[in-house]
C-alpha atoms as a PDB file:
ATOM      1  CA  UNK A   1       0.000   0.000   0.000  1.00  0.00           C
ATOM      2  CA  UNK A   2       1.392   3.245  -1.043  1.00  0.00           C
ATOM      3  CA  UNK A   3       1.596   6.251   1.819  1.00  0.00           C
ATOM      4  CA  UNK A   4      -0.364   9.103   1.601  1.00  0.00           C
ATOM      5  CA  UNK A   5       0.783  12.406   0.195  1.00  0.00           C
ATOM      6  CA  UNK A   6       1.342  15.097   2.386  1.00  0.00           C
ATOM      7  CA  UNK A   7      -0.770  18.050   2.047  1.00  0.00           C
ATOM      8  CA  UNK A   8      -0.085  21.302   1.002  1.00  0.00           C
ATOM      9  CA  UNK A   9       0.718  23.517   4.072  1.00  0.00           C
ATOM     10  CA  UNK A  10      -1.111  26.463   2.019  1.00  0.00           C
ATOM     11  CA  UNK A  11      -4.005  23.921   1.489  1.00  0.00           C
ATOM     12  CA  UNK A  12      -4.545  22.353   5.436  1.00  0.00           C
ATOM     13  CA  UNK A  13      -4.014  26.389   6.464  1.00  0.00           C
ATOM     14  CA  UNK A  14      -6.831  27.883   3.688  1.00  0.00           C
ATOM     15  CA  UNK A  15      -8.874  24.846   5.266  1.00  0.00           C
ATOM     16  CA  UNK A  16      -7.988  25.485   8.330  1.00  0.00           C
ATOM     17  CA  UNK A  17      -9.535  28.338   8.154  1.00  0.00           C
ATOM     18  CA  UNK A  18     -12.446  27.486   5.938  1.00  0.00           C
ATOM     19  CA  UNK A  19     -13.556  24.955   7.769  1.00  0.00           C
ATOM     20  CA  UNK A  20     -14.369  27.116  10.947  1.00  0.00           C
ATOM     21  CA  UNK A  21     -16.897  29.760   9.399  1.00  0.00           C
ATOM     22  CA  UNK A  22     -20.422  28.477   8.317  1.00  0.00           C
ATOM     23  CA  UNK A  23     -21.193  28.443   4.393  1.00  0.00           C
ATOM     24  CA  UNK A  24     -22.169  31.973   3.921  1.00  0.00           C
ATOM     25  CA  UNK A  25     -19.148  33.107   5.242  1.00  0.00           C
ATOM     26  CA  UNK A  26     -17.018  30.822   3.193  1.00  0.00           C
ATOM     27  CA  UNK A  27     -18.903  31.738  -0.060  1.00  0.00           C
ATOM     28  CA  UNK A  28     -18.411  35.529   0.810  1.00  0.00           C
ATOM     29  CA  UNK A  29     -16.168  37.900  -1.426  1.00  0.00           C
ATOM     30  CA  UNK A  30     -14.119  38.297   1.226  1.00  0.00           C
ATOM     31  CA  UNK A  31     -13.118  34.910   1.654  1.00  0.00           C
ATOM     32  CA  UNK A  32     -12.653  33.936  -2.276  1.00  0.00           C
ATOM     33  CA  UNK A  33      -8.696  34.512  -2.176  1.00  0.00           C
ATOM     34  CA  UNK A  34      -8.742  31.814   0.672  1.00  0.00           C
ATOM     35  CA  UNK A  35     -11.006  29.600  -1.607  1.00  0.00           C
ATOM     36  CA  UNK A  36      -8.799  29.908  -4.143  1.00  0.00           C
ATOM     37  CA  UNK A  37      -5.721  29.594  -2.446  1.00  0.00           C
ATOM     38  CA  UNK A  38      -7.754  25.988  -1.341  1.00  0.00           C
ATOM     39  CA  UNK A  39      -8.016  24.961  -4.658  1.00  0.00           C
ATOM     40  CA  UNK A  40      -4.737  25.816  -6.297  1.00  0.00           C
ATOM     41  CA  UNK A  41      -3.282  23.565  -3.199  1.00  0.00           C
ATOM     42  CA  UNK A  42      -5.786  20.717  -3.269  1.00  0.00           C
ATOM     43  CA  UNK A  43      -4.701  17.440  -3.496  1.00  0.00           C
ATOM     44  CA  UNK A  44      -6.401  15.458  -6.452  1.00  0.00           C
ATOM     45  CA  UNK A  45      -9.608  13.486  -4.345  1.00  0.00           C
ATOM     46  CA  UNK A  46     -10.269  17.248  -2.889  1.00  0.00           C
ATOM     47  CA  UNK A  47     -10.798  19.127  -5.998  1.00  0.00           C
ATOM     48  CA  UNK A  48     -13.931  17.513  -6.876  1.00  0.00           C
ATOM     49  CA  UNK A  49     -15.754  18.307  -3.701  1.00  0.00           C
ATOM     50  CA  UNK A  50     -14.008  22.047  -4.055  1.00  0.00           C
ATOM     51  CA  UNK A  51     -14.760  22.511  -7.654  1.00  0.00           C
ATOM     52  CA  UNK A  52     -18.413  22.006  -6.564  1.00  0.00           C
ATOM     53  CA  UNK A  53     -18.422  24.649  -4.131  1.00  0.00           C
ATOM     54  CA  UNK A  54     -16.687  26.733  -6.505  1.00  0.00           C
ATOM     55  CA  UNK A  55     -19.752  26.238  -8.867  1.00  0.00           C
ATOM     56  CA  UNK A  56     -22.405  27.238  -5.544  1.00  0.00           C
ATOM     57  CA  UNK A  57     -20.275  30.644  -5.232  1.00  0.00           C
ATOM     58  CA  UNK A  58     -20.393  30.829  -9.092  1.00  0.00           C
ATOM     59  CA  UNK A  59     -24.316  30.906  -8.493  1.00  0.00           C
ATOM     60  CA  UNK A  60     -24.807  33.217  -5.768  1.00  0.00           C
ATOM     61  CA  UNK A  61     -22.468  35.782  -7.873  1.00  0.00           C
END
């Protein structure tokens, strides 16, 4: 069995902090840098739940 990849630093922090505000605060304006900053540093199985989100905050704006 093959070891996990580490994660990002720059991905677990943007999570980090993602993870503690509720979903109108991560969809905000003033959190999209941090989004993004999630998804340039995802590792592959992430994106697809990220990309999703990405198309919610896509919606709303």
């Amino acid at each position: 069995m093959k070891p996990a990849k580490k994660q990002h630093p720059k991905f677990i922090e943007a999570m980090q902090k993602l993870s503690a505000m509720n979903e109108d605060e991560r969809l905000s304006d003033e959190n999209k840098e941090l989004f993004d900053q999630a998804i340039a540093y995802a590792p592959l199985e992430a994106q697809p739940a990220l990309m999703a989100i990405q198309r919610k905050y896509d919606e709303l704006h």
